[in-house]
N, C-alpha and C. Protein backbone atom coordinates (compact mmCIF):
# COMPACT_ATOMS: atom_id res chain seq x y z
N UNK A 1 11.57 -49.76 -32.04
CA UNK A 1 10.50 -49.11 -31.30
C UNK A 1 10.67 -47.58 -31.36
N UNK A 2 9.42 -47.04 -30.95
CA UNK A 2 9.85 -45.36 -31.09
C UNK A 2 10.32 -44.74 -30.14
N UNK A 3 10.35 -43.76 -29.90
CA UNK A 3 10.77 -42.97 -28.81
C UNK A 3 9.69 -41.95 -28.85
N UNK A 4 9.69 -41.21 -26.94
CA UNK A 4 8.67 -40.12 -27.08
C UNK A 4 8.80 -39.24 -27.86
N UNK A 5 10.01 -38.85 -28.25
CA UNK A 5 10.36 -37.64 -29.18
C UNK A 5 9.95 -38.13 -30.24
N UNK A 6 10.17 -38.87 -31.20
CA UNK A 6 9.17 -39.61 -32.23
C UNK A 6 8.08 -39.34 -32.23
N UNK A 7 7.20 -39.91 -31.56
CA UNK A 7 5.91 -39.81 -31.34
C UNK A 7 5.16 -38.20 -31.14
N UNK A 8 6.15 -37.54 -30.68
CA UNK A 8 6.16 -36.55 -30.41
C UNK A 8 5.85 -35.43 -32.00
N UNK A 9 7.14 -35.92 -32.48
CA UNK A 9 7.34 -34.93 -33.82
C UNK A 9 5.97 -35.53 -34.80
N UNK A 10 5.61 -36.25 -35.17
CA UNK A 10 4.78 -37.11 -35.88
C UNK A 10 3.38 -36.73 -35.06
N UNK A 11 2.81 -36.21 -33.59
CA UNK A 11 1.64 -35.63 -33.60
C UNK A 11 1.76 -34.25 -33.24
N UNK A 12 2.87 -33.58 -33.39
CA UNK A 12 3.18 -32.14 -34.12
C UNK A 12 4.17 -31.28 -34.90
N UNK A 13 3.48 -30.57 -35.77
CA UNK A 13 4.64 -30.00 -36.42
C UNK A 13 6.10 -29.01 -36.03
N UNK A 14 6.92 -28.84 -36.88
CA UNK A 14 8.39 -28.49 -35.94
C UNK A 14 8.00 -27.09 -35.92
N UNK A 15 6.91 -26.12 -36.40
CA UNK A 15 7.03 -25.34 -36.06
C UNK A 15 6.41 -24.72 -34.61
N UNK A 16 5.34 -25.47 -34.31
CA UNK A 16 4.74 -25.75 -33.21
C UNK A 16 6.16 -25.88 -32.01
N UNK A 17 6.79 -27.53 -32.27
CA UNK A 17 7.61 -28.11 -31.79
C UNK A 17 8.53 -27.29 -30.90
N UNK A 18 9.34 -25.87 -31.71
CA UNK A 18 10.45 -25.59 -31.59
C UNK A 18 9.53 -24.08 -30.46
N UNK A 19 8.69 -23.30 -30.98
CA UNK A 19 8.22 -22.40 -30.15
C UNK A 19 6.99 -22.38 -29.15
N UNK A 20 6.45 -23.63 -29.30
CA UNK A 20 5.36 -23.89 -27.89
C UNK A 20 5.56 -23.88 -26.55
N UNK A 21 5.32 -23.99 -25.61
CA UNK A 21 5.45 -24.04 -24.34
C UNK A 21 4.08 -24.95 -23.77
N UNK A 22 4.39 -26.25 -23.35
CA UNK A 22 2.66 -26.90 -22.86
C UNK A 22 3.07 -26.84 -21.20
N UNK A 23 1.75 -26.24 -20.95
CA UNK A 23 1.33 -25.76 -19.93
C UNK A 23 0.70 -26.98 -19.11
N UNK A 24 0.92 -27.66 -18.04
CA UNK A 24 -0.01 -28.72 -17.60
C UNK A 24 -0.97 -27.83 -17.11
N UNK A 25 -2.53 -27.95 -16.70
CA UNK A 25 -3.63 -27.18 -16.52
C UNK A 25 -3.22 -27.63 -15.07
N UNK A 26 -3.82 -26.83 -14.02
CA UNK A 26 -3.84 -27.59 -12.43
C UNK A 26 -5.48 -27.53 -12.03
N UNK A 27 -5.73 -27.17 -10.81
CA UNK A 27 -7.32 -27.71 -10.34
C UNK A 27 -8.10 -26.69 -10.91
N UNK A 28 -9.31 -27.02 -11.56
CA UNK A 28 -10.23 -25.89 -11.97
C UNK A 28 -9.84 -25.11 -13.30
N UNK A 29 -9.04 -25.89 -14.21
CA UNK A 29 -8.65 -25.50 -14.98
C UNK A 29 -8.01 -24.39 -14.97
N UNK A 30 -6.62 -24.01 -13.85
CA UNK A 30 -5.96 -23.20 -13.32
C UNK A 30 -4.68 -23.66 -14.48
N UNK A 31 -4.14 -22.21 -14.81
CA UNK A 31 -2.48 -22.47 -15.44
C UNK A 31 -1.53 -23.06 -14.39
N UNK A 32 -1.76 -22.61 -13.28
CA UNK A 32 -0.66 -23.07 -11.87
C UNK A 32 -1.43 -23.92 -11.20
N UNK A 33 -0.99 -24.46 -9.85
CA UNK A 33 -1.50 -25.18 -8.51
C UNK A 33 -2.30 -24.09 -8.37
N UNK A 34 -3.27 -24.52 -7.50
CA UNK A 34 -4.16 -24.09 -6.50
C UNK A 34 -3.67 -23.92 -5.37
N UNK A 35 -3.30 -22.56 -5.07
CA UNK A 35 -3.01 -21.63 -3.66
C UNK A 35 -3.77 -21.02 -2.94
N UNK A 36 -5.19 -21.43 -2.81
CA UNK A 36 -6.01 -21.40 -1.40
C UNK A 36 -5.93 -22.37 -0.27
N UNK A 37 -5.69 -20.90 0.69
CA UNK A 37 -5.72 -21.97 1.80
C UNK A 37 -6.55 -23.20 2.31
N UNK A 38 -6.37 -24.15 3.21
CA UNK A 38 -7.64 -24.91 3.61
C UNK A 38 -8.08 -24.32 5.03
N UNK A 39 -9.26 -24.68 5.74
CA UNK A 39 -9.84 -23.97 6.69
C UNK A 39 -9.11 -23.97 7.85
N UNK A 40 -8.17 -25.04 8.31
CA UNK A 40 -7.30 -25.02 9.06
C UNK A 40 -6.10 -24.03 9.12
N UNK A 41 -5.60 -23.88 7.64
CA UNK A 41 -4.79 -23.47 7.41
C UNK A 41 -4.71 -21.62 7.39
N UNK A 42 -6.73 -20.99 7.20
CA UNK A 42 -6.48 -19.57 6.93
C UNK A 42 -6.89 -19.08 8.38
N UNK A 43 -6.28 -18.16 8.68
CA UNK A 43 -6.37 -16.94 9.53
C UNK A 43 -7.05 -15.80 9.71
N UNK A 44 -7.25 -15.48 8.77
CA UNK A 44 -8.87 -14.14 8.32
C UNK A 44 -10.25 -15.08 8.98
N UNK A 45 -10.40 -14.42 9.80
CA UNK A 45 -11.83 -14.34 10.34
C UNK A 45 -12.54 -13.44 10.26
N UNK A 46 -13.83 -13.45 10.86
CA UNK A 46 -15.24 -12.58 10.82
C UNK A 46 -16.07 -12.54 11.81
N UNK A 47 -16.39 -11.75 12.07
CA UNK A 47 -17.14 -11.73 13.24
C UNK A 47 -18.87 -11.79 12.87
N UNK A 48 -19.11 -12.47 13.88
CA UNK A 48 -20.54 -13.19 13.44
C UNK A 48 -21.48 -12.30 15.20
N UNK A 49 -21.00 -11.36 15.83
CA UNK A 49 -21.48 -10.93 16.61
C UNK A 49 -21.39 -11.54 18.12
N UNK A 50 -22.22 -10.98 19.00
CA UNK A 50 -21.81 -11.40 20.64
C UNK A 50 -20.64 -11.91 20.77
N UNK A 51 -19.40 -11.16 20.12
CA UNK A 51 -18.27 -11.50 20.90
C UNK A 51 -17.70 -12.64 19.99
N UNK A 52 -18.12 -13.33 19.14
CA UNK A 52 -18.11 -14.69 18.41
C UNK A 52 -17.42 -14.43 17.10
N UNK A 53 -16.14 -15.38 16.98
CA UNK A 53 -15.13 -14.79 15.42
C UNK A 53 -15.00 -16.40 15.00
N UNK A 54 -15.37 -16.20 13.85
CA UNK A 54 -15.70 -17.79 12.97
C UNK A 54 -14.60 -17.34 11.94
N UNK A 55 -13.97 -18.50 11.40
CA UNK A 55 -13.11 -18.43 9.95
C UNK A 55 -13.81 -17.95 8.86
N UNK A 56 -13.39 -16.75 8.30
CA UNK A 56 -13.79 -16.08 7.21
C UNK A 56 -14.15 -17.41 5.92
N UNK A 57 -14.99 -16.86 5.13
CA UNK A 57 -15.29 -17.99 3.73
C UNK A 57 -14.16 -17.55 2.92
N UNK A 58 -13.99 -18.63 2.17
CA UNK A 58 -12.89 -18.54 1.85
C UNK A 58 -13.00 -17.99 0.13
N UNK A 59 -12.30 -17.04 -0.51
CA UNK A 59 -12.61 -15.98 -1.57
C UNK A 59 -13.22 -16.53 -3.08
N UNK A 60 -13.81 -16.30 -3.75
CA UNK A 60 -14.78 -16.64 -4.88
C UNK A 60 -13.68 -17.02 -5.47
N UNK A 61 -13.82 -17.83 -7.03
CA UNK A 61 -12.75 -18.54 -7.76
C UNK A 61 -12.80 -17.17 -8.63
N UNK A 62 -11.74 -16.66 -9.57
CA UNK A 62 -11.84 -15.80 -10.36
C UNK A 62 -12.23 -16.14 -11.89
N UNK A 63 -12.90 -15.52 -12.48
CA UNK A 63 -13.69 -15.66 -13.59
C UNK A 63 -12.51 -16.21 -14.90
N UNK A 64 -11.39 -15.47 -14.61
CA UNK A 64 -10.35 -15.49 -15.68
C UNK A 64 -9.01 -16.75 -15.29
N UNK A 65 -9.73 -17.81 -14.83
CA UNK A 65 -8.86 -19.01 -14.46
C UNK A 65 -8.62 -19.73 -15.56
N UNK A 66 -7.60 -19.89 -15.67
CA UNK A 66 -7.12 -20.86 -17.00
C UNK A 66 -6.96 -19.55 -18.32
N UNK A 67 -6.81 -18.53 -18.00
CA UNK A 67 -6.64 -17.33 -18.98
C UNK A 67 -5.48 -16.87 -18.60
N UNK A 68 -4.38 -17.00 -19.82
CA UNK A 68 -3.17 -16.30 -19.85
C UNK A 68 -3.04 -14.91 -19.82
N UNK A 69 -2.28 -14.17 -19.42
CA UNK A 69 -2.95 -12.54 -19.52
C UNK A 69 -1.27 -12.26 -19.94
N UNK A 70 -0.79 -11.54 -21.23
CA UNK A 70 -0.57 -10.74 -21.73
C UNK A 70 0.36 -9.67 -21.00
N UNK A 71 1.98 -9.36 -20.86
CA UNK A 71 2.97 -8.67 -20.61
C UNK A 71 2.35 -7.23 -20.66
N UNK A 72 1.60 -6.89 -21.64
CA UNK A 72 0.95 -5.72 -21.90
C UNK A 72 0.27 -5.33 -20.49
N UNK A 73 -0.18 -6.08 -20.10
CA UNK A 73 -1.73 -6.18 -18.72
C UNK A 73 -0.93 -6.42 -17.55
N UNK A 74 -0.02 -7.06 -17.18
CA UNK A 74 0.35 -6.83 -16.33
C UNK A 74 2.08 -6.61 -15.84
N UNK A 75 2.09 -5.89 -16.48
CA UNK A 75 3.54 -4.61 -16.46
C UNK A 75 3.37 -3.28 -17.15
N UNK A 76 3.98 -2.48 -16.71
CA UNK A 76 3.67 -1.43 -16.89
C UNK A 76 4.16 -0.80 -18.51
N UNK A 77 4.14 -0.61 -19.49
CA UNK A 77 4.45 -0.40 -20.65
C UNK A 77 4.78 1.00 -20.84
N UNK A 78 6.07 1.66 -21.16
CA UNK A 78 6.03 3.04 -22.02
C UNK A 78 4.88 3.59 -22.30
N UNK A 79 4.87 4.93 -22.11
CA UNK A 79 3.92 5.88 -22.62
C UNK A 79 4.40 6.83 -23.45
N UNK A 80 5.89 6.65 -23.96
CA UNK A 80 6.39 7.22 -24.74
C UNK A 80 7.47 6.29 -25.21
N UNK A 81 7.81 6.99 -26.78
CA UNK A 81 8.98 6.12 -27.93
C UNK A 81 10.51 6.85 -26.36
N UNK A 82 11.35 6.01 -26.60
CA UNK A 82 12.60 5.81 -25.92
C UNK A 82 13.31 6.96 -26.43
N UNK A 83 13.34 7.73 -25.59
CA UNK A 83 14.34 9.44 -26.76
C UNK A 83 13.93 10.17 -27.16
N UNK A 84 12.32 10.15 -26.70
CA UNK A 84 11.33 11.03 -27.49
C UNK A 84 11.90 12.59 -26.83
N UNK A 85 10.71 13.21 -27.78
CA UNK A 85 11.85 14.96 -27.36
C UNK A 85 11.27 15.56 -26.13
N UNK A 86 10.32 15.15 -25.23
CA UNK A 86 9.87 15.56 -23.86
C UNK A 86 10.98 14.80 -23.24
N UNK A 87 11.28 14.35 -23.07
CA UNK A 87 12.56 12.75 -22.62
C UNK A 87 13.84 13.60 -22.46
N UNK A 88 14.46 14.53 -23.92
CA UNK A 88 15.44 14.42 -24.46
C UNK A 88 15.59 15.83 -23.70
N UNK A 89 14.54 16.90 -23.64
CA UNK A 89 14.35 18.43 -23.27
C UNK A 89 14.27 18.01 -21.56
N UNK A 90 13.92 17.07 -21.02
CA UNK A 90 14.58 17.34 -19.70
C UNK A 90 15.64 16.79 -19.34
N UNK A 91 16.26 16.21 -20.31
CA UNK A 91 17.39 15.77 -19.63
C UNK A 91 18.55 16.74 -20.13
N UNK A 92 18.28 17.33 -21.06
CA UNK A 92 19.06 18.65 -21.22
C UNK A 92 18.72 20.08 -20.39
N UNK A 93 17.71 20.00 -20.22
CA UNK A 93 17.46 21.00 -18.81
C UNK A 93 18.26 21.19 -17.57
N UNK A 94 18.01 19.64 -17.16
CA UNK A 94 18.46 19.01 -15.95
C UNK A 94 19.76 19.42 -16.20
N UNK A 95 20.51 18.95 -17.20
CA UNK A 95 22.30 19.63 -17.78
C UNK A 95 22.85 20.43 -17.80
N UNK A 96 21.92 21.42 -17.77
CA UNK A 96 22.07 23.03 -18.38
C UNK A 96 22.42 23.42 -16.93
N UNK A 97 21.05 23.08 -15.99
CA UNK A 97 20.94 23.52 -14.38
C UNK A 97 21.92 23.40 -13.90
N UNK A 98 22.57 21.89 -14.21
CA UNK A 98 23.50 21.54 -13.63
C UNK A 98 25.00 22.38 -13.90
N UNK A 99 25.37 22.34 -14.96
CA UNK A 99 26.70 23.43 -15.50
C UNK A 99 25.79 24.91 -14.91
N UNK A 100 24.92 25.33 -14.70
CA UNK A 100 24.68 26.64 -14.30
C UNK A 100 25.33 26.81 -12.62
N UNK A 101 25.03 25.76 -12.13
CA UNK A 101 25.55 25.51 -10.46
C UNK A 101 26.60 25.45 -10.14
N UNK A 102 27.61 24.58 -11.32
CA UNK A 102 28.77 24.23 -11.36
C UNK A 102 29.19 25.79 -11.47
N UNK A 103 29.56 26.42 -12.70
CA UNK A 103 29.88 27.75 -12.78
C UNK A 103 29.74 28.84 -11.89
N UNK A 104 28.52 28.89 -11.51
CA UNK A 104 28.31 29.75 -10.26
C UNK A 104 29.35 29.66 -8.84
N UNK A 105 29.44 28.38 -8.74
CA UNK A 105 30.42 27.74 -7.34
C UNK A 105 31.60 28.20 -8.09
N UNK A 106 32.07 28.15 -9.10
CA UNK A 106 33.48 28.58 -9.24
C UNK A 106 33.65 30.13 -9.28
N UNK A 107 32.69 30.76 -9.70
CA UNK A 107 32.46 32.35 -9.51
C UNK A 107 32.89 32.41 -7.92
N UNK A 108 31.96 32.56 -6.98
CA UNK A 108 32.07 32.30 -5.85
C UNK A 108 33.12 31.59 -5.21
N UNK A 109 34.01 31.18 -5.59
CA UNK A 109 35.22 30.51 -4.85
C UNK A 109 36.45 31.73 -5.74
N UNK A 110 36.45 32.35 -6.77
CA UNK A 110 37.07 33.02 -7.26
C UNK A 110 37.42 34.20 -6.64
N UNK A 111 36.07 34.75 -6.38
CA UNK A 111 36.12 35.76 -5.90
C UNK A 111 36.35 35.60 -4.02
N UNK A 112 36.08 34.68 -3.45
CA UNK A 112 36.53 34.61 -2.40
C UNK A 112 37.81 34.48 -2.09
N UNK A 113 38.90 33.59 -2.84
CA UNK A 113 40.02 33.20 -3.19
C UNK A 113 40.14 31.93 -2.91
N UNK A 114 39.39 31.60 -2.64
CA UNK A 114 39.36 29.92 -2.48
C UNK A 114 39.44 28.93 -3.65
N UNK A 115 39.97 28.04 -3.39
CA UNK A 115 40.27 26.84 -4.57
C UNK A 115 38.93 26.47 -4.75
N UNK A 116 38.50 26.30 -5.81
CA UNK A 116 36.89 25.56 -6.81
C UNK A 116 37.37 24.27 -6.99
N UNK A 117 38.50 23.54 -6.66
CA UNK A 117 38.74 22.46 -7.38
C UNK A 117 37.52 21.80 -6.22
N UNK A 118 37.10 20.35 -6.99
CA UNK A 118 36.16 19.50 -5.94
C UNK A 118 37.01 18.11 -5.99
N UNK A 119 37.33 17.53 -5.24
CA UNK A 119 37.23 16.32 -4.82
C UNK A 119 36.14 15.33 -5.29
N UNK A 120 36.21 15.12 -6.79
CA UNK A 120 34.84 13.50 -6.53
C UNK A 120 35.00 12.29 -6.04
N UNK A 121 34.08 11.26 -6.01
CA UNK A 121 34.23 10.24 -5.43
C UNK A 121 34.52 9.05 -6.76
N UNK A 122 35.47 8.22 -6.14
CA UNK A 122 35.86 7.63 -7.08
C UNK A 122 34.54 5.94 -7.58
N UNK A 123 34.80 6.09 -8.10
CA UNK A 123 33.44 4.96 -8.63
C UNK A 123 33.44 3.73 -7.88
N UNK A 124 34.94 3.82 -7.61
CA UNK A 124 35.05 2.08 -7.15
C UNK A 124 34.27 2.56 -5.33
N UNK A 125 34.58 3.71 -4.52
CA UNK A 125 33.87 3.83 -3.43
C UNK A 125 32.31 4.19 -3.50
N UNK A 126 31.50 4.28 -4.77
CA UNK A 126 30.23 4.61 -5.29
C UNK A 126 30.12 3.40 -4.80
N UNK A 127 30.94 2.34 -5.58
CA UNK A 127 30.09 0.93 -5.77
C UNK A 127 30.20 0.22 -4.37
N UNK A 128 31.40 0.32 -3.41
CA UNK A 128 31.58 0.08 -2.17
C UNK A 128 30.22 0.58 -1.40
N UNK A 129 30.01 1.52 -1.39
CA UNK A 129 28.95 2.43 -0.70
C UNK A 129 27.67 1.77 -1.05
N UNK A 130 27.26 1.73 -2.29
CA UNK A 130 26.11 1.33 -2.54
C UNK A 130 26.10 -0.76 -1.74
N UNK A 131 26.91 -1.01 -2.29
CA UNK A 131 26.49 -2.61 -1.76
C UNK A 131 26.21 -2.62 -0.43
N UNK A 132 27.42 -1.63 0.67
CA UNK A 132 27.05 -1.80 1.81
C UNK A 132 25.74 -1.10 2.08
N UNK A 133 24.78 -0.45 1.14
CA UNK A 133 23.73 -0.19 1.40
C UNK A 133 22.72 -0.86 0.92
N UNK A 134 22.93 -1.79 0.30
CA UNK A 134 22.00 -2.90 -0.33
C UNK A 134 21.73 -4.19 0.75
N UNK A 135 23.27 -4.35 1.09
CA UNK A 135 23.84 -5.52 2.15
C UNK A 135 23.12 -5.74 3.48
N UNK A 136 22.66 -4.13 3.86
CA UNK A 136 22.31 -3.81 5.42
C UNK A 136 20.58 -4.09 5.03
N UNK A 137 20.46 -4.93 6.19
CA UNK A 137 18.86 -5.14 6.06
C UNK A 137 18.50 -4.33 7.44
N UNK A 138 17.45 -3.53 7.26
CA UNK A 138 16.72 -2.76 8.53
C UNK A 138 15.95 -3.70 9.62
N UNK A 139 16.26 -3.35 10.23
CA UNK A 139 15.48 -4.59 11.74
C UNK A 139 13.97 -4.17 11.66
N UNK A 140 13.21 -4.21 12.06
CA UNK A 140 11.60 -4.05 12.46
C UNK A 140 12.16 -3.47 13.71
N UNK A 141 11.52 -2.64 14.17
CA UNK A 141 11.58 -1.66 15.35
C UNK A 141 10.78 -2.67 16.08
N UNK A 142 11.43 -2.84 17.78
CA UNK A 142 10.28 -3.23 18.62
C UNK A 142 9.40 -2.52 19.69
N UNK A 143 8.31 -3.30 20.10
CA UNK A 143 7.32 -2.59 20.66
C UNK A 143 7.68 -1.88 21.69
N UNK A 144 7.19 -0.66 22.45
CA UNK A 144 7.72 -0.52 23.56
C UNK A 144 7.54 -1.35 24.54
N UNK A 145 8.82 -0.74 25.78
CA UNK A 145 8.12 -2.26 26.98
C UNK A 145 6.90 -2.46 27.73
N UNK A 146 6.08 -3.34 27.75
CA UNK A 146 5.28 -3.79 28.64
C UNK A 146 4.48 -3.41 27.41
N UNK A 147 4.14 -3.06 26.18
CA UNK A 147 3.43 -3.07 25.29
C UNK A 147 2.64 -4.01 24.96
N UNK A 148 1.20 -4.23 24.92
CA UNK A 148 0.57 -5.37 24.53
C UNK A 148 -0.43 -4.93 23.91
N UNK A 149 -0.39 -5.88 22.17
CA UNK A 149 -1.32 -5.94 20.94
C UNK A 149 -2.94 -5.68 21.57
N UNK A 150 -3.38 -4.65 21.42
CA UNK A 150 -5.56 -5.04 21.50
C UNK A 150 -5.74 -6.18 20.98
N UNK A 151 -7.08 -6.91 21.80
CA UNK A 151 -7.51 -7.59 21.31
C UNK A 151 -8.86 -7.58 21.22
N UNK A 152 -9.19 -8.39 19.86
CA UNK A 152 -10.08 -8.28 19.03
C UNK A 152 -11.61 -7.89 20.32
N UNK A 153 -12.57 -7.21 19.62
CA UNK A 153 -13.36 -7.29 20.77
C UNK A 153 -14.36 -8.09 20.55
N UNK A 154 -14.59 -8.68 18.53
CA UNK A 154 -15.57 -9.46 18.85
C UNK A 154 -17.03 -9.07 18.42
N UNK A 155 -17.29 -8.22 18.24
CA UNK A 155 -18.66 -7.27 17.86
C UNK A 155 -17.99 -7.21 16.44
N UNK A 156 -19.75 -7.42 15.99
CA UNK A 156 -19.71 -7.25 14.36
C UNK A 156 -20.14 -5.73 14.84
N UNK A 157 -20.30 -5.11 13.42
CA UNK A 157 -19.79 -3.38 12.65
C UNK A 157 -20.58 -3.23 13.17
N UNK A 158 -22.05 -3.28 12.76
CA UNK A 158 -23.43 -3.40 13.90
C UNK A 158 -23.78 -2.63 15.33
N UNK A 159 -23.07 -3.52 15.45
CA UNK A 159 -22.86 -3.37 17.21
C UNK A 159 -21.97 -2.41 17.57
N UNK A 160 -20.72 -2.36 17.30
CA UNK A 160 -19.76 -1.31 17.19
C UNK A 160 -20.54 0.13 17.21
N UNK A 161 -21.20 0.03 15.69
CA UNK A 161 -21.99 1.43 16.01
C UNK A 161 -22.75 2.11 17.19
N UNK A 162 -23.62 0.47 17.30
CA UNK A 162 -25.22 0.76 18.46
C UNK A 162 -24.29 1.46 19.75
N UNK A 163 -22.87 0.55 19.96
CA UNK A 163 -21.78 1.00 21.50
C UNK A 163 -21.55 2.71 21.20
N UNK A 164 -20.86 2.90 20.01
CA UNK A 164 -20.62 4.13 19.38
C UNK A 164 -21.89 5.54 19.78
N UNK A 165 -22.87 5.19 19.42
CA UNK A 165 -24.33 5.54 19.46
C UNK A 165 -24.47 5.90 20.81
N UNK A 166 -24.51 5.02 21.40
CA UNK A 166 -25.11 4.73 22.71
C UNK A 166 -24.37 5.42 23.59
N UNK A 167 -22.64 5.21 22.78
CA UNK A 167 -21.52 6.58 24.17
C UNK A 167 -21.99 7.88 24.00
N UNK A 168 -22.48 8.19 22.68
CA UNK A 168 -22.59 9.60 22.16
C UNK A 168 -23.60 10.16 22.88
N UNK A 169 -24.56 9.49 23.16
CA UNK A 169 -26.19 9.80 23.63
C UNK A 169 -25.66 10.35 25.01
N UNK A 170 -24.68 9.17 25.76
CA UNK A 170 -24.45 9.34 27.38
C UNK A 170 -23.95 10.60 27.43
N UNK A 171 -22.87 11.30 26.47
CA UNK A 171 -22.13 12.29 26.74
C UNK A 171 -22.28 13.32 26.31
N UNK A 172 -23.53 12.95 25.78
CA UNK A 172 -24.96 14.37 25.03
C UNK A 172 -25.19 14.47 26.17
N UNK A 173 -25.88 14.00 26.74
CA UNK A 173 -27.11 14.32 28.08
C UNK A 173 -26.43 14.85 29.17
N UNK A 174 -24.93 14.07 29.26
CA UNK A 174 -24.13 14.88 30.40
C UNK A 174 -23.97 16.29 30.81
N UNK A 175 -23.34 16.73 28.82
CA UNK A 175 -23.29 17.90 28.75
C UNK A 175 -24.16 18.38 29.17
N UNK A 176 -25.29 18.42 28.43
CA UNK A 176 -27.10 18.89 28.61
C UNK A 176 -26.82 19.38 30.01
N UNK A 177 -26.92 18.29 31.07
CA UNK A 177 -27.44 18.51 32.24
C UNK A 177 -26.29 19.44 32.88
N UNK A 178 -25.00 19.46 32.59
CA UNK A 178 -24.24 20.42 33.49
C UNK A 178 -24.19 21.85 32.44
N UNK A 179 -24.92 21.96 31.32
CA UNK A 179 -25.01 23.70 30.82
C UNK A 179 -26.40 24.30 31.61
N UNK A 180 -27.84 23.18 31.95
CA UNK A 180 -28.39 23.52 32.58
C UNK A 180 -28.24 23.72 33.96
N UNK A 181 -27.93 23.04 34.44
CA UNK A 181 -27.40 23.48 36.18
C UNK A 181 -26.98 24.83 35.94
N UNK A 182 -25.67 25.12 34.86
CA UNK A 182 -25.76 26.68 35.36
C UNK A 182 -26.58 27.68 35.00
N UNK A 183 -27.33 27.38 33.95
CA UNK A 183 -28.38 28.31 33.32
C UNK A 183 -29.29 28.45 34.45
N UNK A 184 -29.38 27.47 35.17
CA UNK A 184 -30.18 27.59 36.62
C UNK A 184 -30.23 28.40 37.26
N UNK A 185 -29.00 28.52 37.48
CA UNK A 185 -28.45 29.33 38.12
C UNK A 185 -28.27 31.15 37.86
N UNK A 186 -28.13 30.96 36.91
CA UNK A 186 -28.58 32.15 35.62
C UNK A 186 -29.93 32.56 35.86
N UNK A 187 -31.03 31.96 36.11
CA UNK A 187 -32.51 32.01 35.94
C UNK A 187 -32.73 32.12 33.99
N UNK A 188 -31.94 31.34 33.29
CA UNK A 188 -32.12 30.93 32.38
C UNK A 188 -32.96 29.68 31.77
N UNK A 189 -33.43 29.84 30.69
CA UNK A 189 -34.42 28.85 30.59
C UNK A 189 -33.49 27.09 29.95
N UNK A 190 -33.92 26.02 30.49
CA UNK A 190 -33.11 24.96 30.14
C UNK A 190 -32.93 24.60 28.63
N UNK A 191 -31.44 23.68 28.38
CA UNK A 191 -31.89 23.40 27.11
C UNK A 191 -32.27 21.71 27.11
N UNK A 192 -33.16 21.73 25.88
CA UNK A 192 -33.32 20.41 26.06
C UNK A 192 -33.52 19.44 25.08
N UNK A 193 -32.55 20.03 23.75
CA UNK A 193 -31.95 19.45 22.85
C UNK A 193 -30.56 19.53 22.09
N UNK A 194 -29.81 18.87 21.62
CA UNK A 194 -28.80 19.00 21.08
C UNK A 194 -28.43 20.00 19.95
N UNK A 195 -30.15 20.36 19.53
CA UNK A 195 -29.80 21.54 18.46
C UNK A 195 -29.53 22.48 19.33
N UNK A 196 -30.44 23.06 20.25
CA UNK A 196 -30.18 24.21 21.34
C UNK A 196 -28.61 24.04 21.78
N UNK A 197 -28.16 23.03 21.94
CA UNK A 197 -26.67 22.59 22.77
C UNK A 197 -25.67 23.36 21.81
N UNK A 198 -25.45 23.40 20.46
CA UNK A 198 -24.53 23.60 19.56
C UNK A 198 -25.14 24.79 18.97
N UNK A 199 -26.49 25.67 18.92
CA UNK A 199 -26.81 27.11 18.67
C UNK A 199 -26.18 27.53 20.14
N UNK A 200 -26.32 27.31 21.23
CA UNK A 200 -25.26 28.02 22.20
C UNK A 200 -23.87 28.13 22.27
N UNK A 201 -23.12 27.33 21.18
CA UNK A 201 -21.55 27.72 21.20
C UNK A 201 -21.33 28.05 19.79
N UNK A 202 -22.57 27.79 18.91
CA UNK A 202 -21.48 28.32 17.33
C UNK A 202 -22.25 29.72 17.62
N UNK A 203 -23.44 30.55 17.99
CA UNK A 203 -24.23 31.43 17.98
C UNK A 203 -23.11 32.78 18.56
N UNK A 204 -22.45 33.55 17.81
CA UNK A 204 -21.68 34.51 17.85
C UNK A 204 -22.66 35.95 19.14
């Protein structure tokens, strides 16, 4: 009897054989599983107005499903040959700067009388140093006390504005009415628009 590998070599060739990779397709003719959430499962909502937040729809399928995309497309590739001479001229710059600093500090310790020798760090405490800085994970800072998250208010964008709108108007007219009270008082004539409101304070 045969074997799958048999069967295998006999409905393709070894050159196929040895460098293919078969891909099982998943839902929708996807290269992978399907990783959308289900409606239970997503969290993004929307607000549908009066206060009312329904589960967001859940995102369009993408056009390029079942399309392999190319190392080129998604990583970032050289924009230059490896050693090229923009490459090569700053890192000899950077060299130059560097022995320019070095020399200088020993000028300056010479003439002070001070020893130039430096102390470096030995590699094996580089590499000590660095792990324990790899090692240490940062906490998330917490909230202050008695701190509590806003919550959602519920108004679609809409509405938000008309509230927005509607504060602006109240605290137009306020103004209005307390520059007139004193213009009143003034025996000045009232104002009784917002253009007049802002020619009275930019008007030099």
């Amino acid at each position: 009897m045969k074997t799958f590998s048999n069967f295998c070599a006999e409905a393709y060739d070894a050159p196929f054989m040895s460098g293919a990779q078969i891909v099982s397709p998943g839902e929708g003719g996807r290269i992978g599983r399907k990783r959308t959430k289900t409606n239970p499962e997503r969290r993004r909502t929307r607000v549908v107005g009066g206060g009312v937040s329904v589960p967001a729809k859940p995102y369009k399928p993408r056009k390029d499903i079942g399309v392999p995309k190319p190392t080129s497309v998604t990583v970032q590739q050289p924009e230059q040959e490896r050693g090229s001479s923009k490459v090569a001229a700053r890192f000899m710059a950077a060299a130059k700067e560097e022995k320019k600093k070095a020399a200088l500090k020993r000028i300056a310790a010479k003439k002070s009388g001070e020893s130039s020798t430096e102390t470096k760090e030995k590699p094996r405490d580089l590499i000590k140093a660095a792990s324990s800085l790899l090692s240490t994970k940062t906490k998330a800072p917490k909230p202050a006390p008695g701190y509590t998250p806003p919550k959602p208010s519920g108004y679609s964008e809409t509405e938000r504005k008309a509230l927005y709108k509607k504060g602006e108007r109240v605290l137009r007219d306020e103004v209005i009415d307390s520059v007139n009270a004193k213009r009143k008082k003034e025996g000045k004539p009232p104002i009784t628009s917002e253009k007049q409101l802002k020619n009275k304070y930019t008007s030099k």
